[in-house]
Protein backbone atom coordinates (compact mmCIF):
# COMPACT_ATOMS: atom_id res chain seq x y z
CA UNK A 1 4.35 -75.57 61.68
CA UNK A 2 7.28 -77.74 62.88
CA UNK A 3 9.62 -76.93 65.53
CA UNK A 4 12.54 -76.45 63.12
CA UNK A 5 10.34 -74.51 60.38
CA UNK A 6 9.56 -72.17 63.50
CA UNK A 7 13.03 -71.94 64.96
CA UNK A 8 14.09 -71.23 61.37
CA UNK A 9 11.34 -68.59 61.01
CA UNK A 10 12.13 -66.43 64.70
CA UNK A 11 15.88 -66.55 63.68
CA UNK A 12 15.23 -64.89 60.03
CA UNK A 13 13.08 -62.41 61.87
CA UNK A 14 15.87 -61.28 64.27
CA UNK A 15 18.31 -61.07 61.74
CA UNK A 16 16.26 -58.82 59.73
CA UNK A 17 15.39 -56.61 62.88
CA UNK A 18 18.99 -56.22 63.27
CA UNK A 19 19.43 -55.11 59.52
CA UNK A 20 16.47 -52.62 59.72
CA UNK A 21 18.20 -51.29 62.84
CA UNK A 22 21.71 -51.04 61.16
CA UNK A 23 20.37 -49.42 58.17
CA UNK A 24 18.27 -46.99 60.37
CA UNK A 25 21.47 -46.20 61.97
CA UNK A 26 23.22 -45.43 58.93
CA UNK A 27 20.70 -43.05 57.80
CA UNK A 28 21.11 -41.32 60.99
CA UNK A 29 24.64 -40.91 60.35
CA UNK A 30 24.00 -39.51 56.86
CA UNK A 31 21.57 -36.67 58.21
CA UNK A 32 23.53 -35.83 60.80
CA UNK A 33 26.60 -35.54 58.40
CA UNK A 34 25.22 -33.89 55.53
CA UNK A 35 24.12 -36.68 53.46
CA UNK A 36 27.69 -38.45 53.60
CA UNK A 37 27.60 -41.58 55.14
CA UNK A 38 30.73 -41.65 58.07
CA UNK A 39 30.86 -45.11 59.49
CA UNK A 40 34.74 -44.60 61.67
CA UNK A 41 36.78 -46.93 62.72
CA UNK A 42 38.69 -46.30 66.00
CA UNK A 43 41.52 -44.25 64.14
CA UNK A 44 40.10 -42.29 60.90
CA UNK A 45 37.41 -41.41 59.35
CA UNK A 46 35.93 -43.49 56.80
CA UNK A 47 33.30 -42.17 54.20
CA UNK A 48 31.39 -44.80 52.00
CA UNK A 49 31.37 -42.53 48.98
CA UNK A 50 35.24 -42.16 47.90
CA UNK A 51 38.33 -44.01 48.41
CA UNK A 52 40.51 -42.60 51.50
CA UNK A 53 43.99 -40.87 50.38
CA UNK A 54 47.52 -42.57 51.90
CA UNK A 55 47.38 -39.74 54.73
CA UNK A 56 44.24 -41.04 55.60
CA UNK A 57 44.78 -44.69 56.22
CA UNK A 58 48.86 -45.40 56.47
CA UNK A 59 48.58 -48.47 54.71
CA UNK A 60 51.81 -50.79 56.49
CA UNK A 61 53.04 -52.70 53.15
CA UNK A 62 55.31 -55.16 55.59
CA UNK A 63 56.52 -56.06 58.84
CA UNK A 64 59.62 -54.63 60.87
CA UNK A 65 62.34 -56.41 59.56
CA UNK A 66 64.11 -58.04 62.97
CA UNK A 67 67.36 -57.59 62.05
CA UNK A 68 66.83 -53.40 61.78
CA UNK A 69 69.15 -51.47 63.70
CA UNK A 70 67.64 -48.28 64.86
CA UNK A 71 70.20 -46.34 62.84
CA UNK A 72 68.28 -47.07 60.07
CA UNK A 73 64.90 -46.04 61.56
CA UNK A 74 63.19 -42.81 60.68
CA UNK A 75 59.90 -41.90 62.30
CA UNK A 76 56.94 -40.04 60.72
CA UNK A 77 53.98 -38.06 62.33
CA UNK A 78 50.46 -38.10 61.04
CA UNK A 79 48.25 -35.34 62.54
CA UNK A 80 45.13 -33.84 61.33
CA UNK A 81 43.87 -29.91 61.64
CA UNK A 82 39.94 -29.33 61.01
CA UNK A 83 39.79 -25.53 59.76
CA UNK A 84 36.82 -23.60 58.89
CA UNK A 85 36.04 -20.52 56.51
CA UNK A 86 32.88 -18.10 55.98
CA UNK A 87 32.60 -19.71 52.71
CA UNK A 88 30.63 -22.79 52.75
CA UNK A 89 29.31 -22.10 55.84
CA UNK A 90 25.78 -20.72 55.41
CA UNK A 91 26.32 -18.00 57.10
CA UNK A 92 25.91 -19.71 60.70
CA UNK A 93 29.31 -18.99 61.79
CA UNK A 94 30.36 -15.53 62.51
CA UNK A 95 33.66 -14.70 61.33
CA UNK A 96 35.10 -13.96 64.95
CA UNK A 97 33.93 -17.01 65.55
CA UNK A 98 35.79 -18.73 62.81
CA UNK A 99 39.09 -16.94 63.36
CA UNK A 100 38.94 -18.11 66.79
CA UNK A 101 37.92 -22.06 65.95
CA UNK A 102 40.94 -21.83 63.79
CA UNK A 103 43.70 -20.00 66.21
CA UNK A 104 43.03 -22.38 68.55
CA UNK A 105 43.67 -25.28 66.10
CA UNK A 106 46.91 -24.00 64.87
CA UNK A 107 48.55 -23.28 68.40
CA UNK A 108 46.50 -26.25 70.13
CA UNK A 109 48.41 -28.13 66.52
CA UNK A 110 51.81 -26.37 67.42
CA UNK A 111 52.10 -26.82 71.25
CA UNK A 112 51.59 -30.76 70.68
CA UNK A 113 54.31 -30.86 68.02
CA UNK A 114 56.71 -28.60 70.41
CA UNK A 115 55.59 -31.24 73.33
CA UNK A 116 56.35 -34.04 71.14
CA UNK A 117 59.81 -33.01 70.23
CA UNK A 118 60.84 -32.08 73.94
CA UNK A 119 59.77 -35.60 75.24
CA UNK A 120 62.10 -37.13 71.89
CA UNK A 121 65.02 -34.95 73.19
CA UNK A 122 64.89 -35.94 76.29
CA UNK A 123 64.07 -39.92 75.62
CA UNK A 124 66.96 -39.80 72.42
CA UNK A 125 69.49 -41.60 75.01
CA UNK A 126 67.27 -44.16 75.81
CA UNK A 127 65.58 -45.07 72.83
CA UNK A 128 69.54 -45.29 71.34
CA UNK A 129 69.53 -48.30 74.61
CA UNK A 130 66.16 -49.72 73.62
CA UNK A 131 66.28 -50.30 70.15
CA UNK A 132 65.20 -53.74 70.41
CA UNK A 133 62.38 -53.47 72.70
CA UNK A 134 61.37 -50.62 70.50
CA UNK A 135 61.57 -52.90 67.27
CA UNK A 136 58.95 -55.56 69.10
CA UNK A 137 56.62 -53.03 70.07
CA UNK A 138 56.01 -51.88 67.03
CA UNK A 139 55.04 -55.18 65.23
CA UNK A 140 51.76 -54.93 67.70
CA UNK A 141 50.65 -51.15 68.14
CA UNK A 142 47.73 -51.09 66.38
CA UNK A 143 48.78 -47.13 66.25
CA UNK A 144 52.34 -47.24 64.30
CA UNK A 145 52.37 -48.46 60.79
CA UNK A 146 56.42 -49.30 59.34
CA UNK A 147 57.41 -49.97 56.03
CA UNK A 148 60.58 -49.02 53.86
CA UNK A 149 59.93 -48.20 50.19
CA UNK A 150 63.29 -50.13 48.94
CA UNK A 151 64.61 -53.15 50.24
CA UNK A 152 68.29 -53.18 52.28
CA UNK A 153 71.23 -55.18 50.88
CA UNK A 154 72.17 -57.57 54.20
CA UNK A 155 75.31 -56.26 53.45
CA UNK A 156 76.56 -53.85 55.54
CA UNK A 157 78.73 -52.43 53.30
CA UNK A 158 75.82 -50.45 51.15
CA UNK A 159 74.98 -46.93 52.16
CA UNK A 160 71.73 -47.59 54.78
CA UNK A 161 70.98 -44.57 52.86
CA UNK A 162 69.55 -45.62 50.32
CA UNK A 163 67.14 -47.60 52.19
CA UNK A 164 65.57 -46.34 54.99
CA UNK A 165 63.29 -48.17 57.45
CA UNK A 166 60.34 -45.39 58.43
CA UNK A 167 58.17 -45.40 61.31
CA UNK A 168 54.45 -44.02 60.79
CA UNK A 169 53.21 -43.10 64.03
CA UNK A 170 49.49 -41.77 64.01
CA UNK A 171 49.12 -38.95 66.66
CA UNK A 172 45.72 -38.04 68.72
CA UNK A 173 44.60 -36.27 66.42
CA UNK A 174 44.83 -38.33 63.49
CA UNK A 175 43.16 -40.99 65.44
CA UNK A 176 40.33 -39.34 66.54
CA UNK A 177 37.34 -39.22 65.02
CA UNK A 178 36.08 -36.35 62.44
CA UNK A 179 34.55 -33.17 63.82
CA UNK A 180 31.03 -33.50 62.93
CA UNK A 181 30.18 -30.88 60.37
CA UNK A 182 26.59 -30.39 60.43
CA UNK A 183 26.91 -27.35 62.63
CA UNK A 184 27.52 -25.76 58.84
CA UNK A 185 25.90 -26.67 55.68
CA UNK A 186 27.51 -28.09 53.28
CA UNK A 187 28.49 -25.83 49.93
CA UNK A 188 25.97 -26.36 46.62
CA UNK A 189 27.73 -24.86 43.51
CA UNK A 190 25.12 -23.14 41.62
CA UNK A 191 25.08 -23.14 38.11
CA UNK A 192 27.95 -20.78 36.21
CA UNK A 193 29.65 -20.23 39.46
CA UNK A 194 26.85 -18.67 41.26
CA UNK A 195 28.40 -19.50 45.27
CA UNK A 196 24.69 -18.12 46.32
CA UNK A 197 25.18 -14.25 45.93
CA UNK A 198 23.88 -14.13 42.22
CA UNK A 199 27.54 -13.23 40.55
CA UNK A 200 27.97 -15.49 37.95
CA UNK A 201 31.53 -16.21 36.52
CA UNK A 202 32.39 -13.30 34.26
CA UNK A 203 35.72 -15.02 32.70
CA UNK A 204 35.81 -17.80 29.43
CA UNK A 205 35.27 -21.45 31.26
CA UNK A 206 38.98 -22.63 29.93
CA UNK A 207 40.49 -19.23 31.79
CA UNK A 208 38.25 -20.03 35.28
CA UNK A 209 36.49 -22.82 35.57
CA UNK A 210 32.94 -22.26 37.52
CA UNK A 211 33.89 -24.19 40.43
CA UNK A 212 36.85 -21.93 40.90
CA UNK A 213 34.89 -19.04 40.42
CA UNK A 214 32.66 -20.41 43.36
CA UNK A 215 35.11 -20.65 45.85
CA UNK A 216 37.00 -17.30 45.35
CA UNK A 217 36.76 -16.00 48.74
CA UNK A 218 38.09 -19.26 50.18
CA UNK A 219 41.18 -17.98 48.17
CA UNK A 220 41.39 -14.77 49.38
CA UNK A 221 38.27 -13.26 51.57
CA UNK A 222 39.29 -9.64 50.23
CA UNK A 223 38.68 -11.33 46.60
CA UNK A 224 36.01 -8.28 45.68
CA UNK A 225 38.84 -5.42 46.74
CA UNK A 226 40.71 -6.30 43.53
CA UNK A 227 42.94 -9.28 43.99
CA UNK A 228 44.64 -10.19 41.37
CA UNK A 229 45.10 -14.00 39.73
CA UNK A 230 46.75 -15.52 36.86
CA UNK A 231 44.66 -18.93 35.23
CA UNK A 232 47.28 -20.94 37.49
CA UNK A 233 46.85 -19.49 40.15
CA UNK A 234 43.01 -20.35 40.56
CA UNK A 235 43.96 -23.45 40.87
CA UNK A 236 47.34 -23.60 42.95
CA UNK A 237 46.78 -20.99 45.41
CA UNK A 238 46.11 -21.91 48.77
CA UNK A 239 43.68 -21.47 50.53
CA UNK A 240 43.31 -18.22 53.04
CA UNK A 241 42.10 -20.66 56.26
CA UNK A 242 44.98 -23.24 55.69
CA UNK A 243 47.72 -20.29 54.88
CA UNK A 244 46.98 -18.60 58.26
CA UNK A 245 47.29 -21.75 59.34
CA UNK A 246 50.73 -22.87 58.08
CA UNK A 247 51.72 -19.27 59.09
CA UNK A 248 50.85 -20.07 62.93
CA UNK A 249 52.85 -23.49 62.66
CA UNK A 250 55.82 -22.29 61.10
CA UNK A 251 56.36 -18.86 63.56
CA UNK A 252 56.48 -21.34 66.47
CA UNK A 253 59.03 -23.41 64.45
CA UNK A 254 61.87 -21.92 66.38
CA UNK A 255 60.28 -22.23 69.94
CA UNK A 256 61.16 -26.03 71.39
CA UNK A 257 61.43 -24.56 74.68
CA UNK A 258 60.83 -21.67 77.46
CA UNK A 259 63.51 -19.16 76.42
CA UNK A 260 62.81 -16.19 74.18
CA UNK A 261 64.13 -16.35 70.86
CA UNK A 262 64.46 -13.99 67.45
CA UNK A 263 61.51 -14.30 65.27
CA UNK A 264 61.66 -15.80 62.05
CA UNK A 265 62.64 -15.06 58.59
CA UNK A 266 60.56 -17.01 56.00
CA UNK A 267 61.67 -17.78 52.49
CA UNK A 268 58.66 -18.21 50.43
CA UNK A 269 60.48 -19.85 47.11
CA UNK A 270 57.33 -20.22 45.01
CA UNK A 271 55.35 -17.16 45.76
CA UNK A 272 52.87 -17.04 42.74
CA UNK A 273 50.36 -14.26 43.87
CA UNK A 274 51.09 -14.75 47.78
CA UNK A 275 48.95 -16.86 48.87
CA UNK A 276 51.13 -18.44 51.48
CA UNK A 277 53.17 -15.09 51.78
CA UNK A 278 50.46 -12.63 53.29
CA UNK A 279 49.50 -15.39 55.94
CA UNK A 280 53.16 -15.10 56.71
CA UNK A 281 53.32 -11.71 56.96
CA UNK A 282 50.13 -11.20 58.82
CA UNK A 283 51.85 -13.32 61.27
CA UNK A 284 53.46 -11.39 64.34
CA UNK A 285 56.32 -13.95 65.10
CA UNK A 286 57.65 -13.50 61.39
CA UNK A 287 59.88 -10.71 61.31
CA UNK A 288 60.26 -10.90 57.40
CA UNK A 289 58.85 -12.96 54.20
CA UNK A 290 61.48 -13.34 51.55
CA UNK A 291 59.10 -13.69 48.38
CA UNK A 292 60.71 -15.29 45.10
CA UNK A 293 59.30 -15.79 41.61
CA UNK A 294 60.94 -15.88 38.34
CA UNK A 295 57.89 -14.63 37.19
CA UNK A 296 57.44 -11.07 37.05
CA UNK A 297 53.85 -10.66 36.54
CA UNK A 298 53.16 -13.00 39.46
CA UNK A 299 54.99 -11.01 41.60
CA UNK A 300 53.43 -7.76 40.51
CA UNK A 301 50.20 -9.62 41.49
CA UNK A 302 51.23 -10.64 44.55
CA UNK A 303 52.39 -6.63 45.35
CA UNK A 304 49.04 -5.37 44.60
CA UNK A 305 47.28 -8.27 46.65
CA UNK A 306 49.98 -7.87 49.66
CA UNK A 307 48.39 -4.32 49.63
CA UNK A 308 44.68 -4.95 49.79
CA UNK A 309 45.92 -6.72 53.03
CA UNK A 310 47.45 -3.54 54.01
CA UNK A 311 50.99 -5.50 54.74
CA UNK A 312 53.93 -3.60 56.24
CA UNK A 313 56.41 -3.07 53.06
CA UNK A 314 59.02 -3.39 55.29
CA UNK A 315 57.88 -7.20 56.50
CA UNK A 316 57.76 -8.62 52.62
CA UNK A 317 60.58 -7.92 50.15
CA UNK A 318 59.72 -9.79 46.56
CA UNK A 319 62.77 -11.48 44.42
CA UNK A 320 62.53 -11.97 41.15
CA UNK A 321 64.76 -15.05 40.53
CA UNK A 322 64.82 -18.77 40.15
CA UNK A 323 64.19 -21.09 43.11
CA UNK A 324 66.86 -23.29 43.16
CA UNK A 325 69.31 -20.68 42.36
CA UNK A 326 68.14 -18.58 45.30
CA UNK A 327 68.80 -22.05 47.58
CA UNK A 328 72.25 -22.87 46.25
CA UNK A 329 72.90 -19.36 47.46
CA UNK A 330 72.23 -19.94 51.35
CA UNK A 331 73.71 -22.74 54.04
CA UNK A 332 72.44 -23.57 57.04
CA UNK A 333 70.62 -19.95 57.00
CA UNK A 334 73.50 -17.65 55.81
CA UNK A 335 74.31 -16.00 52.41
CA UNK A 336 76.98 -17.31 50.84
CA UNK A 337 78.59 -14.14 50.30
CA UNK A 338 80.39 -13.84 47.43
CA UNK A 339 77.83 -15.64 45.01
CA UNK A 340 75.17 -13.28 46.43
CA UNK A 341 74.77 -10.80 43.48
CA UNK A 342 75.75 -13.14 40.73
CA UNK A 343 73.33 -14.04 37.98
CA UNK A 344 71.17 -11.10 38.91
CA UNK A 345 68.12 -10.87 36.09
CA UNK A 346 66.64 -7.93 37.52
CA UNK A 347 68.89 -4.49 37.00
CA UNK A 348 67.01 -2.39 38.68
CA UNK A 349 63.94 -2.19 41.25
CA UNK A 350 60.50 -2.19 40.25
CA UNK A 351 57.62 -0.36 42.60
CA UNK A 352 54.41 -1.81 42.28
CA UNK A 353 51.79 -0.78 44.84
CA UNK A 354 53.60 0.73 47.41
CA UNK A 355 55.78 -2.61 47.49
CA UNK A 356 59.56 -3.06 45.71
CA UNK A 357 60.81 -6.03 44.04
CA UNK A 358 64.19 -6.56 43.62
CA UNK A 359 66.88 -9.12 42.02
CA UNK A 360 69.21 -11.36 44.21
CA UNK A 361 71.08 -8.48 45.60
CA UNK A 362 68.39 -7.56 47.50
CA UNK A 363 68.42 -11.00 49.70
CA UNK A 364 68.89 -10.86 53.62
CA UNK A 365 71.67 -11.97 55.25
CA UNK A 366 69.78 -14.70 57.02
CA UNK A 367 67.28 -16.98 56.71
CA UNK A 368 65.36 -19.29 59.18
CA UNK A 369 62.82 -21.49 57.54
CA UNK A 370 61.86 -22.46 53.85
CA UNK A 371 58.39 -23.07 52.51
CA UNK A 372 58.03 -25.16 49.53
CA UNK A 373 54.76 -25.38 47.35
CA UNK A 374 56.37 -26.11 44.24
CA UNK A 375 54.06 -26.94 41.23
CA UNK A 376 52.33 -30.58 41.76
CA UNK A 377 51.76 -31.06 37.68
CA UNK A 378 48.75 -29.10 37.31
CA UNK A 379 45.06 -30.18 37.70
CA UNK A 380 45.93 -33.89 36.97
CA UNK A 381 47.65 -34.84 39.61
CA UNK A 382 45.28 -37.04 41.31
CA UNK A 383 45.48 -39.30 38.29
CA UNK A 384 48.43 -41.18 39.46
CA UNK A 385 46.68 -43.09 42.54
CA UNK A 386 45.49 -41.95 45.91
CA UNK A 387 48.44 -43.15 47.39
CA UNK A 388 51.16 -43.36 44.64
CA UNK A 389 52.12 -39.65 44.11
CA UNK A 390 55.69 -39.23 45.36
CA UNK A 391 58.12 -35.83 45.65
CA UNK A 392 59.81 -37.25 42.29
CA UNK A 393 56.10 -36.01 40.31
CA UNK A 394 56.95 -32.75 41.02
CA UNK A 395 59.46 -31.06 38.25
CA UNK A 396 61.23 -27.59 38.79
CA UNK A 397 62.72 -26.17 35.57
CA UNK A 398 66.01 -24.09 36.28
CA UNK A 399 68.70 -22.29 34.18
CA UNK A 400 70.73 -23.24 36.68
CA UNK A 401 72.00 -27.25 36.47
CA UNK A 402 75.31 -27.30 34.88
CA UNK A 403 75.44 -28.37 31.72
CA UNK A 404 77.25 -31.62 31.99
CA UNK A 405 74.50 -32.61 34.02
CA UNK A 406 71.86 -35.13 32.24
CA UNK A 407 68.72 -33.89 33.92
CA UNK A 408 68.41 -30.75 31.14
CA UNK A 409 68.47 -28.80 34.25
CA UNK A 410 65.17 -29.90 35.87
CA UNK A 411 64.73 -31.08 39.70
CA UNK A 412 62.78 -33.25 41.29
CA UNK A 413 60.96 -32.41 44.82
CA UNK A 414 63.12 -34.68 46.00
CA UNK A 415 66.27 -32.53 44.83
CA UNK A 416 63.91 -29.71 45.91
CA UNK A 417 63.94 -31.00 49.51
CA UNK A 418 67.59 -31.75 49.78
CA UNK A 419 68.59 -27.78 48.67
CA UNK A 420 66.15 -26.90 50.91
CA UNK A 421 67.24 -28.42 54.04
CA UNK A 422 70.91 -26.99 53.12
CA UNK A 423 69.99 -23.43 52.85
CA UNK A 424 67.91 -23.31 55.82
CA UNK A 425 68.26 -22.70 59.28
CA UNK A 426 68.50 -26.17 61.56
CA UNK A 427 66.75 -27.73 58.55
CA UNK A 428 63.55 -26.08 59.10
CA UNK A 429 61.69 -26.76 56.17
CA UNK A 430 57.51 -26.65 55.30
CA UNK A 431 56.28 -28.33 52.37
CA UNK A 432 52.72 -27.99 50.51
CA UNK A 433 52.18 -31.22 49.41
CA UNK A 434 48.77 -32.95 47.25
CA UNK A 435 46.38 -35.12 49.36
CA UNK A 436 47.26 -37.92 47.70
CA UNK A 437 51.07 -37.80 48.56
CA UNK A 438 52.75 -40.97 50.05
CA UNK A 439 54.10 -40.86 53.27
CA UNK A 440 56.89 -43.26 52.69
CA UNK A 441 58.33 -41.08 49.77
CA UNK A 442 58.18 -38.20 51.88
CA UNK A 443 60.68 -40.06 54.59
CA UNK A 444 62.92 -41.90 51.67
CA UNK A 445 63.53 -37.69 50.36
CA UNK A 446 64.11 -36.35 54.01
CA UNK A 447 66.63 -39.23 54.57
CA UNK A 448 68.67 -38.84 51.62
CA UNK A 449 67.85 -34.93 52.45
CA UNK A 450 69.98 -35.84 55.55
CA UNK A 451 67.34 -36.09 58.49
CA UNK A 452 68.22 -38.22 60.94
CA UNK A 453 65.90 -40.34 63.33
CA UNK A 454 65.78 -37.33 66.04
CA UNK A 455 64.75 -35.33 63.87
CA UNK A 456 61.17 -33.82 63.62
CA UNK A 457 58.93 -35.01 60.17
CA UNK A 458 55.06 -34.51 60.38
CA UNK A 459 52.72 -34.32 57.59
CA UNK A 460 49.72 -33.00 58.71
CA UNK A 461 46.08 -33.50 57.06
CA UNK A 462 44.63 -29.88 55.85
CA UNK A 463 40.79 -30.14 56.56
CA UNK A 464 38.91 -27.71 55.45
CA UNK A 465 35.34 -27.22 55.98
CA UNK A 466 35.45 -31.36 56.31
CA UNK A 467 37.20 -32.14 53.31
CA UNK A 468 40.46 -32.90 52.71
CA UNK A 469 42.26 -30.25 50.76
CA UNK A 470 46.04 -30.97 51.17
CA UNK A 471 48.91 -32.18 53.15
CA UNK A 472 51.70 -29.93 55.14
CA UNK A 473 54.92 -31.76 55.73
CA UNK A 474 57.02 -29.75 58.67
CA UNK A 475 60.57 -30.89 58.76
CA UNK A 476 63.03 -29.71 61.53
């Protein structure tokens, strides 16, 4: 054998010893992870075997434009919160356990985001003084991503408006790497719905599908007391782990510094069956949940599940009404008085379990913060991309658009947004948003919905049991 022939032959061989190590490396990663193989990069995780959502990589279609003033600018947070439920869990985890894991996520969550926005008040002067510095160091932090959706007229004569530049800035924990979750194992759906208890799915597969079935007590971990869902609602509800969750963010929504302050009042404007609404109300910073539906049976169900959770009738009142008529009724957290009582559809008060509901009469005086988890278009959502789906998918019907009006009195989220940052208190608004929402839409719809760059906007990845179940935008 020649020289080169052996030189040729030693250099194949360490090439494939570094492939048989690389592969043996990967495998490790798979065990350790479940099966799923989660090669990370320095700032999200990564998995092999689907694409990643927008939340999950920030894609940065173009550079900062150097002619931006910071007037324009409007900044977005990414962070991440890694929850964990009984369900799925093998029954390793003790529920203490669990509650704890995921208390100390949501204030751990909270306390950075209160942090964040006291270091932004206190830095608004200078970053006004900076603007330019601030425009070059974001063309090379690896850790903010820029981009505006529509492109500005050089013309300063247009509304800046309707083109805002946004700011994606990734925060520790969105950069960090995933938790590892083979401390749990991972959930097998058994067939017809079996979740590994031997109860099979008792309803028609087009009423509840198996996989719903499955993952009941995700939903609601009294499920077997007798709570109560419609077919859309086994499918739009959120989940109990993420709704104590959001329920812990939004009761320290008020608290940017030391000083004692008046706890909330939460208007829930799509209740369903109170989902979100009982983690609000199980909440002891949120002096009241305002729940409204303009459908009656949903609020019935949402009654007689607020009771298997043994809530306080006096912390929930329910509201039969529409949404966006209830939001043209408030400003800036007060009741527009004299429209208060118009347009009521409900006559009279209805008792259902122990709990009232009520028409639009019955509305405090006083609101501090709206949640929004208006419908995302049913099941199919995720058909329009994994980073294309934008507040305009999302379609409210309403009696209420006058009738000159084109739009056949329908509103976008967009729309949605804008009301909602009108009626509440300081702007303090929480939306439920799909996984596959777009970050950049988000900031276009909270700058036309008049938030300003020192303002606070963070979407926030909901992980559940190491998957990614939805996005929570917190605007303030």
């Amino acid at each position: 054998m020649t020289k080169r022939n052996r030189a040729n032959t030693e250099a194949n061989d360490a090439k494939n010893r570094g492939n048989l190590q690389k592969r043996r490396k990967q495998n490790s990663r798979r065990k350790s992870n479940g099966g799923t193989d989660t090669t990370t990069n320095n700032s999200n995780h990564k998995s092999s075997g689907r694409s990643r959502m927008w939340i999950e990589q920030c894609k940065k279609p173009r550079k900062v434009p150097k002619n931006i003033s910071s007037r324009f600018v409007l900044q977005i947070l990414i962070s991440r919160v890694e929850l964990l439920d009984e369900h799925g869990c093998g029954n390793t985890i003790s529920q203490d356990s669990i509650e704890k894991n995921n208390q100390e996520e949501s204030l751990a969550a909270a306390a950075a985001a209160n942090a964040l926005t006291k270091q932004e008040n206190s830095s608004s002067v200078e970053l006004q003084t900076s603007a330019q510095k601030k425009k070059e160091e974001t063309s090379d932090n690896d850790n903010i991503d820029a981009g505006t959706p529509q492109e500005k007229d050089n013309n300063d004569n247009g509304d800046p408006r309707t083109a805002p530049f946004i700011q994606v800035v990734r925060l520790p924990s969105a950069k960090a790497d995933r938790k590892n979750p083979c401390h749990f194992f991972s959930f097998q759906e058994l067939p017809n719905g079996d979740c590994g208890d031997g109860i099979v799915n008792p309803y028609p597969k087009d009423l509840v599908p198996d996989k719903y079935w499955a993952q009941r007590r995700r939903l609601f971990s009294k499920f077997e007391q007798g709570i109560e869902l419609d077919k859309e609602s086994w499918y739009s509800v959120t989940p109990e782990a993420i709704s104590k969750h959001i329920a812990k963010r939004v009761s320290c929504l008020g608290k940017r510094d030391d000083s004692s302050v008046e706890k909330n009042v939460v208007l829930d404007a799509f209740c369903g069956v109170g989902g979100n609404a009982i983690g609000f109300a199980l909440e002891q910073d949120i002096s009241l949940v305002v729940c409204v539906d303009v459908d009656l049976n949903k609020l019935k169900m949402a009654a007689k599940n607020a009771s298997i959770y043994e809530i306080d009738p006096s912390k929930i009142v329910f509201i039969k009404g529409d949404a966006i008529q209830v939001l043209n009724l408030y400003k800036n957290g007060r009741l527009i008085e004299e429209t208060s009582t118009k347009h009521d559809d409900l006559s009279k008060k209805e008792l259902h379990h122990g709990y009232a509901i009520h028409g639009l009469s019955a509305l405090p005086s006083s609101i501090d913060c709206v949640f929004l988890s208006p419908p995302w278009g049913g099941t199919e959502y995720l058909n329009v991309g994994n980073d294309a789906y934008g507040l305009s998918h999302m379609k409210v019907t309403t009696a209420t658009r006058d009738q000159e009006d084109d739009k056949n009195g329908e509103y976008s989220g967009g729309e949605l947004l804008s009301l909602a940052a009108r009626a509440s208190k300081d702007k303090q608004v929480v939306c439920f948003l799909p996984r596959n929402i777009n970050g950049f839409d988000v900031g276009t719809c909270a700058w036309n919905a008049g938030y300003e760059r020192e303002n606070h906007i963070e979407l926030e990845q909901n992980i559940l049991n190491s998957k990614l179940k939805a996005v929570t935008a917190y605007l303030y």
